[in-house]
N, C-alpha and C. Protein backbone atom coordinates (compact mmCIF):
# COMPACT_ATOMS: atom_id res chain seq x y z
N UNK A 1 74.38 107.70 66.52
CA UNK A 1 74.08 108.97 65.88
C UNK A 1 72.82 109.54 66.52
N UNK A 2 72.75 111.06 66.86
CA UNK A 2 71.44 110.99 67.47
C UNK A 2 70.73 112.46 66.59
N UNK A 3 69.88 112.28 66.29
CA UNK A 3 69.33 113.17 65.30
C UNK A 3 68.47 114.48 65.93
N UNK A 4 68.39 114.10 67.54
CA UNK A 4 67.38 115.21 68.06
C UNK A 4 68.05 115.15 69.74
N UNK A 5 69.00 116.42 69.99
CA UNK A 5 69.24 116.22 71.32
C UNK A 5 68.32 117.10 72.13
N UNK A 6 67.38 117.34 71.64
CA UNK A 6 66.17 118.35 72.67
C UNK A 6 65.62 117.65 73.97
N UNK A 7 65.50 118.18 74.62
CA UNK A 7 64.51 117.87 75.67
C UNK A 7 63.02 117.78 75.48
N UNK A 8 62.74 116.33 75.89
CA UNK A 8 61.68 115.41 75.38
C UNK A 8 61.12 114.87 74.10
N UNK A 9 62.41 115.29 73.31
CA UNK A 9 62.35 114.28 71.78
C UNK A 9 63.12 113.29 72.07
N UNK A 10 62.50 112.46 71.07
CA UNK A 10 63.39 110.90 71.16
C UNK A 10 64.57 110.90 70.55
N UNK A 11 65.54 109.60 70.85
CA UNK A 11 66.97 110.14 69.82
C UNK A 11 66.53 109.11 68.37
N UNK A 12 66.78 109.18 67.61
CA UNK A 12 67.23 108.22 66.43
C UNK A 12 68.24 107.69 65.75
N UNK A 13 68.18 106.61 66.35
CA UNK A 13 69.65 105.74 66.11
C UNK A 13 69.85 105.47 64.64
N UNK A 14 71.16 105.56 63.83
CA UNK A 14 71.17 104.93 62.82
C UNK A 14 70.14 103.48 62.20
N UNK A 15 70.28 102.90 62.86
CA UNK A 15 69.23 101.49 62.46
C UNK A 15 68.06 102.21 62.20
N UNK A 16 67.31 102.80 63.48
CA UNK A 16 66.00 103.22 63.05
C UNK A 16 66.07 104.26 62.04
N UNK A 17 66.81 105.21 61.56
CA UNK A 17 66.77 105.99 59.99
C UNK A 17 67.13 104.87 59.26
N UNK A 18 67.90 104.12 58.94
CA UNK A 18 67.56 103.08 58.04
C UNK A 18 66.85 102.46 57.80
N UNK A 19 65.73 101.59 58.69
CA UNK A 19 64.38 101.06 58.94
C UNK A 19 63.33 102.41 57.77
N UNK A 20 63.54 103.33 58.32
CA UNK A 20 62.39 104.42 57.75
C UNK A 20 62.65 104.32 56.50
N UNK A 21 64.23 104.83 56.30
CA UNK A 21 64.32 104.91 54.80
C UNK A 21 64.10 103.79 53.76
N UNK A 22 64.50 102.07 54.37
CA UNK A 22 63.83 101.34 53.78
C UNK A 22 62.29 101.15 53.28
N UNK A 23 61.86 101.44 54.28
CA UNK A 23 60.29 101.47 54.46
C UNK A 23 59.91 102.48 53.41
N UNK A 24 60.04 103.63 53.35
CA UNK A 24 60.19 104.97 52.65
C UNK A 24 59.98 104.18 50.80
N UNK A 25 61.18 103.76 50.74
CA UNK A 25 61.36 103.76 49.79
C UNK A 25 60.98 101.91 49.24
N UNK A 26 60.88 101.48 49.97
CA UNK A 26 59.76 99.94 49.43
C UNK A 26 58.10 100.55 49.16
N UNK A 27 57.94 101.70 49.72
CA UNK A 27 55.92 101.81 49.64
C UNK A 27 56.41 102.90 48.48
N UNK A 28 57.76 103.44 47.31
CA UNK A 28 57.09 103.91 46.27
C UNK A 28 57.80 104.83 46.47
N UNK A 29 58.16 105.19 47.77
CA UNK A 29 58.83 106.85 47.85
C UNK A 29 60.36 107.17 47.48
N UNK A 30 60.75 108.22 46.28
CA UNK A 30 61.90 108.30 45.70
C UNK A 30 62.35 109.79 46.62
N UNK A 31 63.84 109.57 46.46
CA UNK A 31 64.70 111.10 47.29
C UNK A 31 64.70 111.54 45.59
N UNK A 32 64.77 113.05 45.73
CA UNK A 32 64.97 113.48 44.47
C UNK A 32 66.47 114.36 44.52
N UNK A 33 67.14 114.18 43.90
CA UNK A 33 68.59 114.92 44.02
C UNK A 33 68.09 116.36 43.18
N UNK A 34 68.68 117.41 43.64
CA UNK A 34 68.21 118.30 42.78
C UNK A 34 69.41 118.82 42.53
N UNK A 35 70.89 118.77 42.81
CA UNK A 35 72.03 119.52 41.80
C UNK A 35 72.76 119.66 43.42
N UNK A 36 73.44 120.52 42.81
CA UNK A 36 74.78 121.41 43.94
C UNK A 36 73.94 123.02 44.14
N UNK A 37 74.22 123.39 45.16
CA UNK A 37 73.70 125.10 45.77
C UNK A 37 74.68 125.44 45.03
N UNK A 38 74.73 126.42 43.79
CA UNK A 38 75.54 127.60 43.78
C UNK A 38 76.12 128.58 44.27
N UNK A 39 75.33 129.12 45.49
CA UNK A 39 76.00 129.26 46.65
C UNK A 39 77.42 128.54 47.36
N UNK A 40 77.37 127.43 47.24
CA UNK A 40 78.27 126.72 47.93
C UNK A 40 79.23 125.86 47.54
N UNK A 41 79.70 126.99 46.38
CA UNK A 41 81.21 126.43 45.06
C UNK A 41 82.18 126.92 46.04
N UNK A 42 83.03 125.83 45.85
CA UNK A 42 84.06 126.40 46.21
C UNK A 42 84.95 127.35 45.64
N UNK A 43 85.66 128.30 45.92
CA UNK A 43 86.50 128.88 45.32
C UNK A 43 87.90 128.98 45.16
N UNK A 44 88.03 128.69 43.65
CA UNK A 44 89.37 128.36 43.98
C UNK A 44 90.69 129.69 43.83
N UNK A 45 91.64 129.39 44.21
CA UNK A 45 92.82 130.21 44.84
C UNK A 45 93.41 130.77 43.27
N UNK A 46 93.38 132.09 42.85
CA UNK A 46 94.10 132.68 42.20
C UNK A 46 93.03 133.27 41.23
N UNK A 47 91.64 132.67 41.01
CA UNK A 47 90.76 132.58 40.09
C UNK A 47 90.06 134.08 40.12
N UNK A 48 89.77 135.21 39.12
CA UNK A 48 89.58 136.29 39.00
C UNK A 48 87.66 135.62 38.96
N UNK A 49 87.25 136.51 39.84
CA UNK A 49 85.99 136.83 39.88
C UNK A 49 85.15 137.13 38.73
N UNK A 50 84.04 136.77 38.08
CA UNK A 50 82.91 137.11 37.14
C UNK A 50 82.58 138.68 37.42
N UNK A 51 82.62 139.42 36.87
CA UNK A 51 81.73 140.89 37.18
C UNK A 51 80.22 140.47 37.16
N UNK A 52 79.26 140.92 38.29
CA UNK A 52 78.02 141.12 38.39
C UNK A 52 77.62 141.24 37.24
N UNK A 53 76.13 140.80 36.81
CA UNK A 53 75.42 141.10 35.77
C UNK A 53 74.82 142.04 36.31
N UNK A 54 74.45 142.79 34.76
CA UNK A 54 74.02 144.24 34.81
C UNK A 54 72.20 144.17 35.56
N UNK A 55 72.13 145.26 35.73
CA UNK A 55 70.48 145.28 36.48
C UNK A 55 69.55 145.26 35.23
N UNK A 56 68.17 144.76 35.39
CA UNK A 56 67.34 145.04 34.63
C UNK A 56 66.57 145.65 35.23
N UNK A 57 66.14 146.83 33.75
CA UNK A 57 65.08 147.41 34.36
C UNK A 57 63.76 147.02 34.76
N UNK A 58 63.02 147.74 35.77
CA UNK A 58 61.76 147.96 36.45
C UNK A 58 60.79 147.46 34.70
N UNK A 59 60.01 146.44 34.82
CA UNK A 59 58.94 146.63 33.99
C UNK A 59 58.46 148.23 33.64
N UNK A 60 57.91 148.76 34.75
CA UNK A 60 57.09 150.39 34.41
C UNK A 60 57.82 151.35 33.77
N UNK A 61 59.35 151.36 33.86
CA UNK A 61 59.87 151.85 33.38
C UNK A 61 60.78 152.38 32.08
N UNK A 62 60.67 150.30 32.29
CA UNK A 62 60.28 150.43 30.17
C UNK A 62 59.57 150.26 30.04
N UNK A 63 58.19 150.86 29.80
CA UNK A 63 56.89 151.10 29.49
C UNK A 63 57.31 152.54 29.36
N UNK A 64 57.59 153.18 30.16
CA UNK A 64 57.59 154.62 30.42
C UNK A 64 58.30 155.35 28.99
N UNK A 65 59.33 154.58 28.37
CA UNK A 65 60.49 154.92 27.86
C UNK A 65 59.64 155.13 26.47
């Protein structure tokens, strides 16, 4: 696996990301999962779309009102 094909970076082999991540995570350090992108649902086939939520107004402008 090589993680950096640039010119004059090193590659990183599977073993050595495993080495790190062991290491990583023996001195204390946790990955934090944070969910799924909402962005990046799939959509499924036949399924009618949500209508947009409505706009809110400008702060100044409800003030104005």
């Amino acid at each position: 696996m090589t993680v950096s094909n640039q010119l004059g970076k090193p590659r990183l082999s599977e073993q050595r990301l495993a080495a790190d991540l062991q290491a990583f995570q023996q001195s204390g350090g946790a990955i934090e999962r944070l969910g799924d992108t909402p962005l990046r649902r799939e959509k499924k086939r036949g399924a009618v779309e949500a209508a947009p939520a409505a706009a809110v107004a400008p702060a100044a402008a409800a003030k104005a009102e």
